[in-house]
Protein backbone atom coordinates (compact mmCIF):
# COMPACT_ATOMS: atom_id res chain seq x y z
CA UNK A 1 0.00 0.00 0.00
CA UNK A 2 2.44 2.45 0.83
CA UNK A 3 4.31 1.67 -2.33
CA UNK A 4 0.96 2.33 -4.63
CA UNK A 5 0.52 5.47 -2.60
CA UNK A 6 4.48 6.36 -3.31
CA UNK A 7 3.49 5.98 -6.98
CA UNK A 8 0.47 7.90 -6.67
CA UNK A 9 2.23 11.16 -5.45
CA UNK A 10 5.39 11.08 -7.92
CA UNK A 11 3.32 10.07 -11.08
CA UNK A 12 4.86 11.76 -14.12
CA UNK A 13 1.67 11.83 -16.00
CA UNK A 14 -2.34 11.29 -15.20
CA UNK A 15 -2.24 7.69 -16.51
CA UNK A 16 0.62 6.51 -13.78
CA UNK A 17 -1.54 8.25 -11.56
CA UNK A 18 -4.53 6.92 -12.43
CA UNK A 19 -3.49 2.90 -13.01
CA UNK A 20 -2.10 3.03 -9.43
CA UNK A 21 -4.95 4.49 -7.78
CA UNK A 22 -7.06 1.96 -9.23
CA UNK A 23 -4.81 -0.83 -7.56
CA UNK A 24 -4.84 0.89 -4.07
CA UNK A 25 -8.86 1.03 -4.84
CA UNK A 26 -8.94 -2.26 -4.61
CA UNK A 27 -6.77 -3.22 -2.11
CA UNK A 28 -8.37 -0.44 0.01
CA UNK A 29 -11.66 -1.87 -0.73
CA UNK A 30 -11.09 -5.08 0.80
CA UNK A 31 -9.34 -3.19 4.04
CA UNK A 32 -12.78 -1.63 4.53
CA UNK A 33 -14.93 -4.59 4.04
CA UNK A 34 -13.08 -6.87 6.33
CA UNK A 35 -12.90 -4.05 8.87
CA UNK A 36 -16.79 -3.27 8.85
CA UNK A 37 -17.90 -6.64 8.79
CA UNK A 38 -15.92 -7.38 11.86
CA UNK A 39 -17.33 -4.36 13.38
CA UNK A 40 -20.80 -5.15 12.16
CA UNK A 41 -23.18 -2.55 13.73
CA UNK A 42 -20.72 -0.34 15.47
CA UNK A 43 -19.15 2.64 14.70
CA UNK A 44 -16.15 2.86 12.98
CA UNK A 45 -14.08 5.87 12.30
CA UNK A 46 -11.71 6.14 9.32
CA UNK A 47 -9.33 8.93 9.36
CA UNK A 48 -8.03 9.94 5.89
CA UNK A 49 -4.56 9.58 5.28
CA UNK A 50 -2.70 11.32 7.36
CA UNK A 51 1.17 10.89 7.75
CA UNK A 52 3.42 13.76 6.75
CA UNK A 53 4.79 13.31 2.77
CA UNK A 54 8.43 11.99 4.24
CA UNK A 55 6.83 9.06 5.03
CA UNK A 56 5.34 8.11 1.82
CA UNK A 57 9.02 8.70 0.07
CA UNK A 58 11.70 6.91 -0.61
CA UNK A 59 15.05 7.84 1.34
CA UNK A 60 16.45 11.32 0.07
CA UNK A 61 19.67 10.60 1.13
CA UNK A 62 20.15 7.01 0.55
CA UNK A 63 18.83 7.86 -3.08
CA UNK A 64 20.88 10.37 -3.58
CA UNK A 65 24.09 8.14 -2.72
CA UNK A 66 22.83 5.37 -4.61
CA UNK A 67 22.84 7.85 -7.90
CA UNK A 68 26.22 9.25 -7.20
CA UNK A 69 27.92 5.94 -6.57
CA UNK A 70 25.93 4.73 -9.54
CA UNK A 71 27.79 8.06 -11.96
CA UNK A 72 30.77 7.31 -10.29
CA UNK A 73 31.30 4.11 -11.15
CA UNK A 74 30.28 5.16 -14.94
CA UNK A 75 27.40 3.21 -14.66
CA UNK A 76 24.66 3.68 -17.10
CA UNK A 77 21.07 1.97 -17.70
CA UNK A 78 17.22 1.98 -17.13
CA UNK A 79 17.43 1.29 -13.06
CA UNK A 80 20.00 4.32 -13.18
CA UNK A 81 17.37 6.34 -15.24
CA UNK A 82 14.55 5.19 -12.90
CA UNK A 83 16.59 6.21 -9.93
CA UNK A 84 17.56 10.23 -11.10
CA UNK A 85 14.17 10.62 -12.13
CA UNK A 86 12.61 9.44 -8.52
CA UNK A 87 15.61 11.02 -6.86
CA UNK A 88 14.58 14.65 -9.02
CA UNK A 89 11.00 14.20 -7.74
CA UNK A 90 12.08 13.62 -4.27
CA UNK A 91 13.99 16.65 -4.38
CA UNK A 92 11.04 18.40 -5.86
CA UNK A 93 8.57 17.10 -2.85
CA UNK A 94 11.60 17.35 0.32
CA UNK A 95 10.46 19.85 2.55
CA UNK A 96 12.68 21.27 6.28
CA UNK A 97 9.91 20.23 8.63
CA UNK A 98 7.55 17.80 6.95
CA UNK A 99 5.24 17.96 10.43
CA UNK A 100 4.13 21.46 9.36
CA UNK A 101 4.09 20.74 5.54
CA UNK A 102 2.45 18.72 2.77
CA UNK A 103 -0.08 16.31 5.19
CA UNK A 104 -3.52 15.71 5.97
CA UNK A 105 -6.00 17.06 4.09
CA UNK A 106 -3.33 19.64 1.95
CA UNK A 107 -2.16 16.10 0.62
CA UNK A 108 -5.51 15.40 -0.27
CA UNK A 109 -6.51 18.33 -1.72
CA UNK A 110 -2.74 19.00 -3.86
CA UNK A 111 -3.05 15.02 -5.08
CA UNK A 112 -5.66 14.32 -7.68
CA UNK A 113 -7.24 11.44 -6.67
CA UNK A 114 -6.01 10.62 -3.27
CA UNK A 115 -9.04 11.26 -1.06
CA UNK A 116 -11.12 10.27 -3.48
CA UNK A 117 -10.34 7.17 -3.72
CA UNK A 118 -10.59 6.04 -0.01
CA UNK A 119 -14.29 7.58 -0.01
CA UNK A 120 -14.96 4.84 -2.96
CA UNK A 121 -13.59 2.46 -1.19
CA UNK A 122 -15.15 3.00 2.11
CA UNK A 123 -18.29 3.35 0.39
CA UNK A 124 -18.20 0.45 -2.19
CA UNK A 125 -17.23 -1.93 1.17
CA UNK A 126 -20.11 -0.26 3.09
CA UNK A 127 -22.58 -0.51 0.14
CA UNK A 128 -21.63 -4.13 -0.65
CA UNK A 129 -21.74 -5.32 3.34
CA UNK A 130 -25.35 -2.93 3.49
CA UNK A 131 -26.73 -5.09 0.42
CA UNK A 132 -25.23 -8.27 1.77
CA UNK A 133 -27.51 -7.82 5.23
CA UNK A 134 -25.09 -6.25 7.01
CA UNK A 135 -24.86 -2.96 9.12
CA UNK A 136 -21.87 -0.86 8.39
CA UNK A 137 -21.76 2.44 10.40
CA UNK A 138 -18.97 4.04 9.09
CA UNK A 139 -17.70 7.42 9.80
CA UNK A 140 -14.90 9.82 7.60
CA UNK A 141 -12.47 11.94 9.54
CA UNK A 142 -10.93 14.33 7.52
CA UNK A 143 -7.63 15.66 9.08
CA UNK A 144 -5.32 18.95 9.94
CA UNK A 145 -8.40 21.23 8.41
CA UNK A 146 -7.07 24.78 9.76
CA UNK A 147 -9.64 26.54 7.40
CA UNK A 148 -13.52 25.50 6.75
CA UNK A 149 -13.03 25.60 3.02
CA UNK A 150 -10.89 23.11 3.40
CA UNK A 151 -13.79 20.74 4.93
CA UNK A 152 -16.07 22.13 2.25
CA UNK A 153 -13.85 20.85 -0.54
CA UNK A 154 -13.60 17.45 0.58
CA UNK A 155 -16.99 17.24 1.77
CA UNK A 156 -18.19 18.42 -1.29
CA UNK A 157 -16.41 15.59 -3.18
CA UNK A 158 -16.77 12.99 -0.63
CA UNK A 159 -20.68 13.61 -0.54
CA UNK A 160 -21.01 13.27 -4.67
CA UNK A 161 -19.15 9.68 -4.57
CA UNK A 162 -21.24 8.43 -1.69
CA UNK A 163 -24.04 9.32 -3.93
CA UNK A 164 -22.62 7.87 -7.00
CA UNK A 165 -21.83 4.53 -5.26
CA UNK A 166 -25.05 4.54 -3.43
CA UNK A 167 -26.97 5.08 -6.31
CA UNK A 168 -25.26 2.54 -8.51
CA UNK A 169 -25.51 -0.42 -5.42
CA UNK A 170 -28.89 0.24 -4.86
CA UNK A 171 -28.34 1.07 -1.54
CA UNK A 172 -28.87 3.66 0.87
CA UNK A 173 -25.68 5.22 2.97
CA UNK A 174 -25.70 7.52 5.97
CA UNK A 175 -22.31 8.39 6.27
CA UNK A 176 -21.04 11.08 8.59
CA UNK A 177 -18.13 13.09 7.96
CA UNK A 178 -16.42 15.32 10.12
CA UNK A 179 -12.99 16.34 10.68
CA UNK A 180 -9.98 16.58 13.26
CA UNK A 181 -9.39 19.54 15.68
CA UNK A 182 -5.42 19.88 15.96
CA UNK A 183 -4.32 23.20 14.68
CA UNK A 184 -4.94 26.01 16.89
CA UNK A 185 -6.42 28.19 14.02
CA UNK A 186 -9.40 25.43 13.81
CA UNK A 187 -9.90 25.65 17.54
CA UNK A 188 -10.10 29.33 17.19
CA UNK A 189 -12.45 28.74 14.35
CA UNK A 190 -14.54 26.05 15.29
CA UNK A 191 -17.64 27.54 14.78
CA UNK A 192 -17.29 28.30 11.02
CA UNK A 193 -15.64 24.74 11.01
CA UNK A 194 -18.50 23.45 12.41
CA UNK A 195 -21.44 24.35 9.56
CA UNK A 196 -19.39 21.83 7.50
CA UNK A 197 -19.06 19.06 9.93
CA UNK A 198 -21.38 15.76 11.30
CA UNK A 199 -18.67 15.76 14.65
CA UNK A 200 -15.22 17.07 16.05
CA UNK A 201 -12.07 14.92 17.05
CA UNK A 202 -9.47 16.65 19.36
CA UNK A 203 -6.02 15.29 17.77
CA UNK A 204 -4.44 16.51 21.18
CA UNK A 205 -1.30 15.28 19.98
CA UNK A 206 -0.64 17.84 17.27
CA UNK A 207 -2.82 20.51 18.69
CA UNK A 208 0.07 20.49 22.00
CA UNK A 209 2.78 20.40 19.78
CA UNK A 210 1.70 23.16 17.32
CA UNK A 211 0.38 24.68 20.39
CA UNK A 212 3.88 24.83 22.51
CA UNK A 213 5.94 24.73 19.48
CA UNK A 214 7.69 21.59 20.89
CA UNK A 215 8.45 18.93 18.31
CA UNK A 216 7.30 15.56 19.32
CA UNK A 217 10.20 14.12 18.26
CA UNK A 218 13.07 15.93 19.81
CA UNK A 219 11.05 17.26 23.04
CA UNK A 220 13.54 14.75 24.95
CA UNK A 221 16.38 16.92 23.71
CA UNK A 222 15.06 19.59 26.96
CA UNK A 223 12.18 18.05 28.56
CA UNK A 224 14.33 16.19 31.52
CA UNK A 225 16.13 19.41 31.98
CA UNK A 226 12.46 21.31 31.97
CA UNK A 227 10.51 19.01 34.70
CA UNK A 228 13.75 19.23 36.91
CA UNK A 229 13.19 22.89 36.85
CA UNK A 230 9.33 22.54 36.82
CA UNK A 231 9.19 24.68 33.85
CA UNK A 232 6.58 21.86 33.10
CA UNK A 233 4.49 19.77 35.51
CA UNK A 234 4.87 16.89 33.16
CA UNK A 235 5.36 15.87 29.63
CA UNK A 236 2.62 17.75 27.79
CA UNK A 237 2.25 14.75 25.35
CA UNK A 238 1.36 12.36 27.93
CA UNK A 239 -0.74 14.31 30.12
CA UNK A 240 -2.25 17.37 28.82
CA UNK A 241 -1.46 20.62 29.21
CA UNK A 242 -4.92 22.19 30.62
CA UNK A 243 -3.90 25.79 31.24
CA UNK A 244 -2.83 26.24 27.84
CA UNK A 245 -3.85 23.55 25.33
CA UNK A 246 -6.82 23.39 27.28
CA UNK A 247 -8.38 26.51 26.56
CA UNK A 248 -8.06 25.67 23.12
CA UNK A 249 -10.19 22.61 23.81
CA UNK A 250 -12.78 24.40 25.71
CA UNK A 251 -13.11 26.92 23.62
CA UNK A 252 -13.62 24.43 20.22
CA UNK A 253 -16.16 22.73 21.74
CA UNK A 254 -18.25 25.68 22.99
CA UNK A 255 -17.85 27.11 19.57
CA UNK A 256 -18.42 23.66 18.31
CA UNK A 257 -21.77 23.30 20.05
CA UNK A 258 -22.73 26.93 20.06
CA UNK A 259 -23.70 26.31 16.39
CA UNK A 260 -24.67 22.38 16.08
CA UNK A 261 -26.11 21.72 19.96
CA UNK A 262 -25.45 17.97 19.04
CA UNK A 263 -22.37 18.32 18.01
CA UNK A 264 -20.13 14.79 18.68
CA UNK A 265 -16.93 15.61 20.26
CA UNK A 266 -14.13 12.59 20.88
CA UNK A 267 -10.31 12.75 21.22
CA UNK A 268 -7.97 11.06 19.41
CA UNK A 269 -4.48 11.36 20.48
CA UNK A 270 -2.47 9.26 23.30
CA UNK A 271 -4.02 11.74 26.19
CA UNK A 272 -7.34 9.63 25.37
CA UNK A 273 -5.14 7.37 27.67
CA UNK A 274 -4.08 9.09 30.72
CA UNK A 275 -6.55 9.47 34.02
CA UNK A 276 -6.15 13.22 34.49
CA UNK A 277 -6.73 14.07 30.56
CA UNK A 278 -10.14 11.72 30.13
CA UNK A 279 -11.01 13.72 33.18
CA UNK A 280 -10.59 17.29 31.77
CA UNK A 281 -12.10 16.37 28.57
CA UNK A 282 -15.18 14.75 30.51
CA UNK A 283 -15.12 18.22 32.20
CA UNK A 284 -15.29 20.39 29.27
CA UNK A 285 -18.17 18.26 27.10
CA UNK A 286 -16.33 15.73 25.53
C-alpha cells in the first residue's frame, strides 16, 4: 500500500496516476470490508490519510548516494534512469519540517485522486456489506483542516461519490463526515468549522505540539532538563497541558456546540489514555 501510494504522489503523468490508484482502490476496498464486517453494527471511524509526505518517500539521502555511486562508477542503464528521475522528484517534494508541511488534508486536496479514492472504497465496502444484510456504520475523519473551506472541498467531493456509489448499489448510505481539531487556528475557528461538519475529534497530539511549538520528536532533547526545573508539571504529550492547550479545547467545543447543539466531540491522540486528561475532557463536554 504504501508503495501504490508512493506511486500515486510522484506520477509523471495522469495515466501513472490513475493505473495506481485503481490498484490501491482495490486493495483499500477489501481493508474496509473486512474491517466493517468485523465491526458489524458499530461505529467505525476512518481517518483519511494522514502521515506527513516523508513518510510516503523513498530515502532522500540514501537515493541520492545510490545515484552518485551509480555516476561514479560510470554506470549507465534503465534502473539508473529510474533512480535520477525518482531522486529529481524527491527533491522536488523534500520539505525542512515535513510535520508542518504537505499532510492531511493539503495532501488530499494538492493530489488528484487521493481522497477520493478512499471515499470509494469505504463506500463500495459499506454498500456491498449494506446489500449483503449487514450494518456498516462508518464514519470519515478528515484531518489537519485549519480553514472550513478546506472541509467544504472534501466534503463536497466525498458527498457526490457516496451518492454515486449509493446510487449505482442500490443502496442507501448515511455516512457522517467530520474532521480533526489539531491546529490552533481550527480551535479558534470552530464555529465556522462546524457548519461543515457531522462531529469534532481533538487530535491533542498535534494541537500540544503546534500549540507549545515543541516537536514531538526531539522534546527529549530539553524536557528532563524542563521538569527538573518545573518549567513543566509533566510531559505535555502524555498528560495534557490544561492551562494552555486546554483553553483551546474548551473553547472548540463551545464554539463547536454553540452552532450544532449535538455536536459529537471525541479525542484522538495518546491523552485519550491518561486518568487526568479523560477527566478534563469529561469536564469540558467531551
Amino acid at each position: 500500500r504504501r508503495v501504490l501510494i508512493e506511486r500515486v504522489i510522484l506520477a509523471a503523468t495522469p495515466e501513472e496516476r490513475d493505473e495506481a490508484l485503481a490498484a490501491l482502490l482495490t486493495l483499500q476496498r477489501k481493508d474496509f470490508a473486512e474491517l466493517l464486517d468485523v465491526m458489524d453494527g458499530l461505529p467505525v471511524n476512518i481517518r483519511l490519510l494522514d502521515p506527513p509526505l516523508h513518510e510516503f518517500l523513498p530515502d532522500r539521502t540514501e537515493l541520492a548516494v545510490r545515484v552518485a555511486v551509480a555516476e561514479a562508477r560510470g554506470e549507465s542503464g534503465p534502473q539508473l534512469d529510474a533512480d535520477r528521475k525518482v531522486l529529481a522528484a524527491v527533491e522536488n517534494l523534500h520539505e525542512s519540517n515535513p510535520m508542518l508541511g504537505l499532510r492531511g488534508v493539503r495532501l488530499g486536496l494538492v493530489t488528484p485522486g487521493l481522497f477520493a479514492l478512499q471515499v470509494r472504497a469505504i463506500s463500495e465496502a459499506a454498500s456491498d456489506l449494506a446489500a449483503a444484510g449487514k450494518d456498516p456504520r462508518v464514519e470519515i475523519m478528515v484531518p489537519l483542516v485549519g480553514s472550513v473551506m478546506e472541509l467544504h472541498l472534501v466534503r463536497d467531493e466525498a458527498e457526490r461519490i457516496l451518492a454515486e456509489v449509493a446510487a449505482e448499489k442500490g443502496v442507501t448510505l448515511q455516512v457522517p463526515i467530520g474532521t480533526m481539531i489539531e491546529l490552533p487556528r481550527a480551535a479558534l475557528t470552530a464555529h465556522r468549522i462546524a457548519e461543515a461538519a457531522d462531529f469534532f475529534s481533538f487530535g491533542t497530539n498535534d494541537l500540544t505540539q503546534m500549540t507549545f511549538g515543541y516537536s514531538r520528536d526531539d522534546i527529549g532533547t530539553f524536557l528532563p532538563d524542563y521538569l527538573a526545573k518545573e518549567i513543566l508539571p509533566a510531559d505535555p504529550f502524555q498528560t495534557l497541558d490544561t492551562v494552555g492547550v486546554g483553553q483551546l479545547i474548551d473553547m472548540g467545543v463551545k464554539k463547536g456546540r454553540g452552532v450544532k447543539e449535538d455536536l459529537k466531540i471525541g479525542i484522538c491522540g495518546e491523552h485519550g489514555g491518561d486518568p487526568k486528561s479523560v477527566h478534563f475532557c469529561h469536564k469540558v463536554g467531551m
